[in-house]
Protein backbone atom coordinates (compact mmCIF):
# COMPACT_ATOMS: atom_id res chain seq x y z
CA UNK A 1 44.28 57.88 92.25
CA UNK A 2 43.02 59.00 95.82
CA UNK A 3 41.63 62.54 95.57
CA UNK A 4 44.32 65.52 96.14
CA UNK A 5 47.16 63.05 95.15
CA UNK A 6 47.82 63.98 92.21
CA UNK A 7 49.60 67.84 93.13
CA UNK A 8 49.71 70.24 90.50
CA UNK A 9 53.20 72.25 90.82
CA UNK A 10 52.00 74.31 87.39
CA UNK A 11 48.02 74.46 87.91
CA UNK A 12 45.53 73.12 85.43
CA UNK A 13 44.16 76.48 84.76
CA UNK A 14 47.51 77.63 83.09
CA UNK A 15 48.11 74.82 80.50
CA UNK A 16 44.14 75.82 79.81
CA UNK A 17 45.37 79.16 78.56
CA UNK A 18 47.51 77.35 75.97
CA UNK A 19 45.57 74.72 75.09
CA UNK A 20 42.99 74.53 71.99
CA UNK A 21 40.13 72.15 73.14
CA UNK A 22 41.06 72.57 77.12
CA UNK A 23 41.97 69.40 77.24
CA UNK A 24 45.00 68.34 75.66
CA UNK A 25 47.87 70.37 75.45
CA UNK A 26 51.25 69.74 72.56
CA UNK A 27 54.59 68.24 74.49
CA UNK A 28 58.39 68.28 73.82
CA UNK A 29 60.04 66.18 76.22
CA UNK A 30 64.00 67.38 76.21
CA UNK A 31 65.64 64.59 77.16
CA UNK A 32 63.97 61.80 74.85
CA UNK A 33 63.48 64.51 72.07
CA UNK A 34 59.95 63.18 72.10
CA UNK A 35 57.01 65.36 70.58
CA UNK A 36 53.34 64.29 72.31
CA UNK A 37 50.87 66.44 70.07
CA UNK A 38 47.58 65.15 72.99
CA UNK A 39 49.10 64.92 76.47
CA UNK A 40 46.59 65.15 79.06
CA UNK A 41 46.60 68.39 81.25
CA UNK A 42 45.24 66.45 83.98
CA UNK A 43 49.01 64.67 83.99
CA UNK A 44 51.24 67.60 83.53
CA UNK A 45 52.97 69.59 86.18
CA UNK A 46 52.17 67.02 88.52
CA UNK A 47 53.29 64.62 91.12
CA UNK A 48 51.84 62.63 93.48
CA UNK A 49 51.49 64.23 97.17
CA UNK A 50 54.21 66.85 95.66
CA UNK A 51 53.48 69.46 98.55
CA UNK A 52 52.03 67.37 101.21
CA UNK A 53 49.31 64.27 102.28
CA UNK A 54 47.51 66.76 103.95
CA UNK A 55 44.52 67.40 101.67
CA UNK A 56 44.23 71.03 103.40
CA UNK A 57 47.52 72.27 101.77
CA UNK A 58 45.90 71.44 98.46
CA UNK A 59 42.92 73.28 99.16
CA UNK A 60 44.37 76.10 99.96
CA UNK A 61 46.85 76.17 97.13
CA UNK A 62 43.83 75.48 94.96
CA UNK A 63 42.47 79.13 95.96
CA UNK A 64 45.31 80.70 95.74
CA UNK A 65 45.52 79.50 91.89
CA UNK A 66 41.85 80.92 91.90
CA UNK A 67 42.83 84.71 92.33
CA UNK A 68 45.99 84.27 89.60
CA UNK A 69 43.60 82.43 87.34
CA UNK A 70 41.37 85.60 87.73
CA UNK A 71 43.70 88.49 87.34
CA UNK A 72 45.16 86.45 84.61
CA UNK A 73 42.09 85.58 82.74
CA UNK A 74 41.35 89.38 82.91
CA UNK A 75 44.68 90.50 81.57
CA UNK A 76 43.81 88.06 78.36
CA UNK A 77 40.50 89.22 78.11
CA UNK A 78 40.93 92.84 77.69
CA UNK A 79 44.40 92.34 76.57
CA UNK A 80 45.42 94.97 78.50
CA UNK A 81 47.05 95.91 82.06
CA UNK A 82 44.99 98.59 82.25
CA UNK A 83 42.07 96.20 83.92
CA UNK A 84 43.97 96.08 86.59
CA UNK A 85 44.51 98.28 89.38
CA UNK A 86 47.64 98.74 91.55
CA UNK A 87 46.62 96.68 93.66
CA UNK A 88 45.68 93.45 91.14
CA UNK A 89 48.97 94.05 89.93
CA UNK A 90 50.94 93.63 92.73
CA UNK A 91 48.45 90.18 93.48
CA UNK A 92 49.33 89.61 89.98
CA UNK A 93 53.35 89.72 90.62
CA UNK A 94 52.76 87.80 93.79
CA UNK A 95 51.05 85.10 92.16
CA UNK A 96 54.19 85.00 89.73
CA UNK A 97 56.73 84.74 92.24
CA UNK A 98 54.55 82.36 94.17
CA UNK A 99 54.51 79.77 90.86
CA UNK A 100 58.14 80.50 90.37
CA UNK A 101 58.42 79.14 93.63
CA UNK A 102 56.61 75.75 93.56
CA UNK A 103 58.14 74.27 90.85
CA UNK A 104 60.16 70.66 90.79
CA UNK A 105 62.44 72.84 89.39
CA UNK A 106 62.85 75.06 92.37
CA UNK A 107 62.71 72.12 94.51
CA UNK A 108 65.76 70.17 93.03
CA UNK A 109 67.69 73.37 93.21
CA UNK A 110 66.64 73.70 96.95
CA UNK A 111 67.93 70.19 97.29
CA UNK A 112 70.85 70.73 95.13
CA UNK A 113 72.45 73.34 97.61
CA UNK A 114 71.53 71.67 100.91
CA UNK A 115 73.52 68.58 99.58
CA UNK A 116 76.36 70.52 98.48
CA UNK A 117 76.57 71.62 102.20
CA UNK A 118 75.88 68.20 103.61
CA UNK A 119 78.41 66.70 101.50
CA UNK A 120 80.53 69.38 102.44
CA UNK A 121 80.01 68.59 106.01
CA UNK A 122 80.04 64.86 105.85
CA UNK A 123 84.04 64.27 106.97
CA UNK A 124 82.91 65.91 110.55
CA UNK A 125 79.62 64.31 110.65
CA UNK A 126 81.53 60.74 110.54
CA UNK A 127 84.06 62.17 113.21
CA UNK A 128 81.14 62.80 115.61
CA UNK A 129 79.72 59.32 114.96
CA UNK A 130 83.15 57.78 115.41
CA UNK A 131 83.47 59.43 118.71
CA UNK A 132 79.76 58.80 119.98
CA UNK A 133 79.69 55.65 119.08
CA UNK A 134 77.25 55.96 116.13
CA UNK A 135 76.87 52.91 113.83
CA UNK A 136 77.70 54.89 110.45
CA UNK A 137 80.37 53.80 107.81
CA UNK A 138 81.81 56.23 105.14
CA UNK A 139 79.93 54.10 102.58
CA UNK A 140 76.32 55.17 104.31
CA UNK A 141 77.12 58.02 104.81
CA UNK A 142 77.94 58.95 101.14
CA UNK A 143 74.86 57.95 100.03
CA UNK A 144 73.03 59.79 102.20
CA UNK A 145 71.06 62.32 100.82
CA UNK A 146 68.72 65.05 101.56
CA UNK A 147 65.43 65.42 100.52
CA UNK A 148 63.29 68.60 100.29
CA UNK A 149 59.67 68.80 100.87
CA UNK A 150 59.76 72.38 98.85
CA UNK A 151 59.10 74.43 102.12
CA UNK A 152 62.08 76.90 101.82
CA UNK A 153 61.37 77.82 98.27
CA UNK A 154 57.68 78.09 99.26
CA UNK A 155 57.76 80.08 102.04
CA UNK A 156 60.26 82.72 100.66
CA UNK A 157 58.07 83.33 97.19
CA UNK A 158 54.67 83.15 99.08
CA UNK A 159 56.31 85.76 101.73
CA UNK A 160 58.40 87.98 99.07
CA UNK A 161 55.77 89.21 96.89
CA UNK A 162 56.54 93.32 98.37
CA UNK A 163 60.06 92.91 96.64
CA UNK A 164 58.70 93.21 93.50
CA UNK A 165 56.44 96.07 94.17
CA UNK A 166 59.18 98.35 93.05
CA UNK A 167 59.41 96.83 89.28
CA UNK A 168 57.34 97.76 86.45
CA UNK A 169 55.26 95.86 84.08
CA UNK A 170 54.46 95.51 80.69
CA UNK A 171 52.20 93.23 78.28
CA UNK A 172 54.09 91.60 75.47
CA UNK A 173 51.48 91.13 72.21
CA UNK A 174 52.99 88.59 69.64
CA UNK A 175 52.02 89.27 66.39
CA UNK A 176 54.25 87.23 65.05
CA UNK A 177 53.60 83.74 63.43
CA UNK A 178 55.75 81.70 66.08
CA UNK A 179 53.17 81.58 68.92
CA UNK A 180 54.78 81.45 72.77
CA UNK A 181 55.93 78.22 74.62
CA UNK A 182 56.15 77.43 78.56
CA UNK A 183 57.63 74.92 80.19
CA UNK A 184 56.86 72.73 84.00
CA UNK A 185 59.34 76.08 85.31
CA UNK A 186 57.40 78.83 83.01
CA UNK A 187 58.40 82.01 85.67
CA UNK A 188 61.84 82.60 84.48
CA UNK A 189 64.33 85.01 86.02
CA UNK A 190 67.04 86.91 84.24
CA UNK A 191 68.93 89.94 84.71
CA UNK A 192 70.77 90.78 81.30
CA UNK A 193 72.50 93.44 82.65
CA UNK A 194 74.53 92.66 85.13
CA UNK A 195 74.86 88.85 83.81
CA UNK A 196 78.21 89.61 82.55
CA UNK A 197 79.29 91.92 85.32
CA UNK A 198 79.51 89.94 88.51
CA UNK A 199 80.87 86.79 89.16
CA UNK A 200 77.63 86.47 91.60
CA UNK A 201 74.55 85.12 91.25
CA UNK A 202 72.54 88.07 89.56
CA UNK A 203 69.00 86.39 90.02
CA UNK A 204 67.58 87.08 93.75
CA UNK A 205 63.94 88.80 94.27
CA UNK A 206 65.43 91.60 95.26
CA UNK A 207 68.47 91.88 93.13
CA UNK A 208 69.50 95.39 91.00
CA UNK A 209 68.75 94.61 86.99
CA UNK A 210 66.41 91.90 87.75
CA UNK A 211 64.00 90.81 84.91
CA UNK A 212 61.10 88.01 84.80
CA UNK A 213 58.94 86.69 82.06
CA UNK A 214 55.68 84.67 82.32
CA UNK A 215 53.51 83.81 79.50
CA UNK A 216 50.16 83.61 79.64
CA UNK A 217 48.93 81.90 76.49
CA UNK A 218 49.75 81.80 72.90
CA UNK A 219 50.13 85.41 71.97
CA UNK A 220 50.76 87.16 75.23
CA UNK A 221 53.00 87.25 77.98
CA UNK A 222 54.44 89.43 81.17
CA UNK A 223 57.87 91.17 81.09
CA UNK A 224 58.68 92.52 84.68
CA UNK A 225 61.87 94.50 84.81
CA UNK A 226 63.65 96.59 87.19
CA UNK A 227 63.27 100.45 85.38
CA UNK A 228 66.52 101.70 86.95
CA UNK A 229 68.22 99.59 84.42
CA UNK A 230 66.04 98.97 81.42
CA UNK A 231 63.88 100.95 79.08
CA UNK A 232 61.15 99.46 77.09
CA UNK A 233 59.66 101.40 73.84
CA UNK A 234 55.98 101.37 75.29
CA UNK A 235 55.00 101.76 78.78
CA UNK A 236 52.06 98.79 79.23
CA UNK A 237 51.51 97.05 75.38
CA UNK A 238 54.85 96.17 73.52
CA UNK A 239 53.35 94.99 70.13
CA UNK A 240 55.79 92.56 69.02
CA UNK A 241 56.74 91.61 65.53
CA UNK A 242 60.33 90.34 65.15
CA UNK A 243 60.28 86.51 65.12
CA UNK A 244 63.64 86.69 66.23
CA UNK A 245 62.35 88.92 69.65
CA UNK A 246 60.09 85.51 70.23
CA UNK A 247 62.47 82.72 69.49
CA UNK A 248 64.46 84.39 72.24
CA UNK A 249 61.86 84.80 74.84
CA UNK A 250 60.94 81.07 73.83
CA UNK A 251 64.93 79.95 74.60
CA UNK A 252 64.07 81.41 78.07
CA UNK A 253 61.53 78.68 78.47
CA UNK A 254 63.90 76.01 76.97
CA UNK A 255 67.28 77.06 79.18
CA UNK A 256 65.04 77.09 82.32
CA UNK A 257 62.90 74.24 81.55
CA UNK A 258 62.80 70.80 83.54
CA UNK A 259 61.79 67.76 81.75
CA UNK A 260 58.91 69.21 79.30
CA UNK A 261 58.13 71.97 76.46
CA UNK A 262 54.41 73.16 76.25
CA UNK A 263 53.01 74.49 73.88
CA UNK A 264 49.19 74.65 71.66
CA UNK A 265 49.83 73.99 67.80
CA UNK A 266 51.38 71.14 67.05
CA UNK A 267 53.05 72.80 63.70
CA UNK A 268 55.50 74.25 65.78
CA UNK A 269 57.36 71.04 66.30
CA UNK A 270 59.65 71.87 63.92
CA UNK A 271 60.77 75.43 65.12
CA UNK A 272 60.93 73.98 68.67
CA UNK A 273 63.55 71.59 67.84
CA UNK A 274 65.63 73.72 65.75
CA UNK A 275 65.44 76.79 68.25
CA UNK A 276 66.53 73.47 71.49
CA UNK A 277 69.37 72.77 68.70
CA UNK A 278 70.71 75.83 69.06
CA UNK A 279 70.48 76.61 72.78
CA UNK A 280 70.48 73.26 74.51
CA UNK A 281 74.54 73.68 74.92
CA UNK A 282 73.54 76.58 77.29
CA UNK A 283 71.09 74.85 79.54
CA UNK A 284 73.16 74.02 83.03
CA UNK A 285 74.19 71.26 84.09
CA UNK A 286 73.55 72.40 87.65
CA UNK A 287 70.30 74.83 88.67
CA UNK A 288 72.54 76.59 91.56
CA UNK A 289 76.27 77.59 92.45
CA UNK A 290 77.27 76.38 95.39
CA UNK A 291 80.79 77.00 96.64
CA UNK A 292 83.05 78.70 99.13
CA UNK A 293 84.18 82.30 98.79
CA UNK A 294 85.97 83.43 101.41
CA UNK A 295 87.64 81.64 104.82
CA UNK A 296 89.60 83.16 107.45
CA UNK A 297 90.67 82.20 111.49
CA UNK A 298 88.33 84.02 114.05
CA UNK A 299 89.52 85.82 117.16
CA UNK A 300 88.35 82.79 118.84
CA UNK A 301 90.72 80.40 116.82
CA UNK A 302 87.88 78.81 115.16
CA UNK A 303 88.18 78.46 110.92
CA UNK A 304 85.50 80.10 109.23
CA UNK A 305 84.09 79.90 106.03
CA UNK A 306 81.43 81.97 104.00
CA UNK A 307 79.12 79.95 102.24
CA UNK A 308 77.66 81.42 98.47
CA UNK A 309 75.15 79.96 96.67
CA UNK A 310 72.88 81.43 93.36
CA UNK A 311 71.27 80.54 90.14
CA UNK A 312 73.71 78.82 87.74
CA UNK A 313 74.49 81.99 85.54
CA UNK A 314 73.69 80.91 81.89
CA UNK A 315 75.39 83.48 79.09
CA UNK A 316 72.44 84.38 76.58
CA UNK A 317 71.95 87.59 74.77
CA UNK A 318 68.45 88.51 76.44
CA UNK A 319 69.85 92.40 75.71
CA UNK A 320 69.37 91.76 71.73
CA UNK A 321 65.65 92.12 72.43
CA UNK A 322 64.58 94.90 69.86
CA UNK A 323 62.06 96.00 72.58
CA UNK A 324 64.20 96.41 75.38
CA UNK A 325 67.14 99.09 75.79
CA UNK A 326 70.05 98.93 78.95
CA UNK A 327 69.73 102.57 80.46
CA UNK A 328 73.34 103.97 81.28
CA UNK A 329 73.79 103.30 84.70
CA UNK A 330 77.46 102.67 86.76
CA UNK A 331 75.50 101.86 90.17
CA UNK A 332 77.18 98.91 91.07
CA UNK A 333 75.27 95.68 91.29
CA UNK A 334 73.62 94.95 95.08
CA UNK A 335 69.96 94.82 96.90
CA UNK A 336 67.37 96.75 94.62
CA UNK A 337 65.49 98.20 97.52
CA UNK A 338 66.83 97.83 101.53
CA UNK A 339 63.71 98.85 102.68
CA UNK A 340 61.54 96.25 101.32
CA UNK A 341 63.92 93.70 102.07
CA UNK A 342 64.02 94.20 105.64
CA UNK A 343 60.40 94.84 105.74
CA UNK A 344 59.93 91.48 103.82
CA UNK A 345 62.38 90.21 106.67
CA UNK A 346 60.68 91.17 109.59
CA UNK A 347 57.66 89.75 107.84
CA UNK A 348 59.07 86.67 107.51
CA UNK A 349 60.11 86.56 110.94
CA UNK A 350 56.74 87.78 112.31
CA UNK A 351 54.92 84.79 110.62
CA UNK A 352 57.37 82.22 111.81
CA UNK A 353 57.01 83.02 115.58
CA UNK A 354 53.06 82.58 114.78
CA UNK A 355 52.95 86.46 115.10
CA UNK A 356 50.77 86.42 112.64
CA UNK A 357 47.88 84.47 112.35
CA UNK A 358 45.44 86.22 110.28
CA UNK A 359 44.22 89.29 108.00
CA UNK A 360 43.82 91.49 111.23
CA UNK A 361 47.28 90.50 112.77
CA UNK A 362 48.66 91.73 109.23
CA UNK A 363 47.11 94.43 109.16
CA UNK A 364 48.43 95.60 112.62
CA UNK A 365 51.92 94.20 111.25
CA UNK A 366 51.72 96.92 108.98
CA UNK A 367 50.40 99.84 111.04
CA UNK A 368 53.08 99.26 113.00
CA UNK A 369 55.92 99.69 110.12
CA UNK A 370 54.17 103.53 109.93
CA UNK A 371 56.37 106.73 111.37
């Protein structure tokens, strides 16, 4: 294979922390039902030119990966948050949201709504090409579909890390017997409390109630939550020893996974299957809710429609956590924080007219956001 082909959506480093000779990692595919107790790292995560043929994009994804490989391997090594600063740990959550981001996964929900709006839109794309002339039957046209190079979901989680500067952040120590799993989508997002409350997607960056969970080997993992809604018994190390409190934060990893299970003992083949037994009616059949919500006639006479789409809501008792406790709180679900959001906004905006170009021209970006 030519070199930088083979793109790593989950990098190498990761399935490292997991794995037992550094090598070889243990596989449950969920479709076949198939157990692979030596797959290759080299092959997982991976697809050929995934992001782009430009070898530059790989490089530079490559040292991204570098600084989440380092704050992570601290974290492990001291088994702490406390090696971090504030700082690190906002790098750290940005590197999260940044993998959550780059997944297939992501990508074939990204292309999952654009179709819904294409094929939405298809009846008055075939009028147009009926009245310019345009060679296109209905039977092309339904097969047409559209194909996403990942650049949405990319841009958004490398650009969105300040939304999560308002959440806190604690270590999860399994001293259990049933070690963690991850799967090729291992950044999962939840949000337990208002999942039952809204007819809405409930999963956005900067969403009220929002929760995410990233292992980072075998025994230890990230909880992020939003502390307006959720209380956890320690403030940085939850020592956990409920099996049941793992085999739920493992069905996280099965309800959100793609094609494939990690994981680095190969006894847990049995638990694995019996725990994807139990859940795999849950897992969606869609990754995102696409539909419309509300139409009227404009002052102009022109038919409107608004347009909604969110992560398929899945109904799993993430609450029954022994760890974690739902704070009383009526505030009605919404944006978690309006003033990162817009500042993320005008960020976004900024980089897209070429605003910004480098560290200095952020910098500035920021000096300017100052009273």
């Amino acid at each position: 294979m030519p070199q930088g082909k083979n793109q790593h959506f989950v990098p190498k480093f990761y399935f490292r922390k997991f794995s037992k000779d550094g090598k070889t990692i243990c596989l449950f595919n969920l479709k076949n039902k198939k157990f692979i107790p030596n797959a290759t790292i080299k092959g997982q995560g991976s697809r050929g030119y995934f992001y782009s043929k430009n070898p530059v994009v790989e490089k530079e994804f490559s040292l991204l990966e570098g600084l989440g490989n380092t704050l992570i391997s601290l974290v492990i090594q001291n088994q702490n948050l406390s090696c971090l600063n504030e700082e690190d740990k906002q790098n750290l959550k940005s590197h999260i949201l940044f993998q959550h981001g780059r997944t297939e996964y992501a990508r074939e929900a990204e292309e999952e709504t654009a179709n819904s709006l294409f094929d939405m839109m298809k009846p008055n794309f075939l009028e147009y090409a009926k009245k310019n002339g345009l060679d296109i039957t209905p039977e092309e046209l339904s097969k047409m579909k559209i194909k996403s190079n990942s650049k949405t979901s990319l841009f958004v989680s490398m650009m969105s890390g300040g939304l999560l500067f308002d959440l806190d952040m604690v270590l999860l120590d399994n001293k259990t017997q049933t070690d963690f799993v991850f799967s090729d989508n291992p950044v999962v997002f939840f949000n337990s409390f208002f999942n039952d409350k809204t007819h809405a997607g409930t999963q956005g960056i900067s969403s009220t109630g929002l929760q995410i969970y990233f292992p980072l080997n075998s025994r230890l993992a990230l909880f992020i939550f939003d502390p307006e809604f959720y209380e956890i018994q320690s403030k940085e190390i939850v020592r956990i020893r409920k099996e049941s409190d793992i085999q739920r934060l493992n069905g996280l990893q099965i309800l959100y996974c793609n094609e494939n299970l990690y994981f680095g003992n190969i006894k847990m083949r049995k638990g694995i299957l019996l725990r994807h037994n139990q859940i795999k009616s849950k897992r969606p059949v869609q990754k995102t809710d696409n539909r419309i919500v509300a139409s009227r006639i404009a002052e102009d006479g022109t038919y409107r429609e608004l347009w909604r789409t969110s992560t398929t809501k899945i109904k799993y008792d993430l609450e029954r956590l022994s760890f974690l406790t739902h704070k009383k709180n009526e505030t009605p679900y919404g944006m978690r924080n309006p003033q990162l959001s817009e500042i993320t906004r005008k960020l976004m905006n900024a980089v897209e007219k070429k605003e910004i170009r480098s560290q200095e021209d952020l910098n500035k970006f920021f000096d300017n956001l100052k009273p």
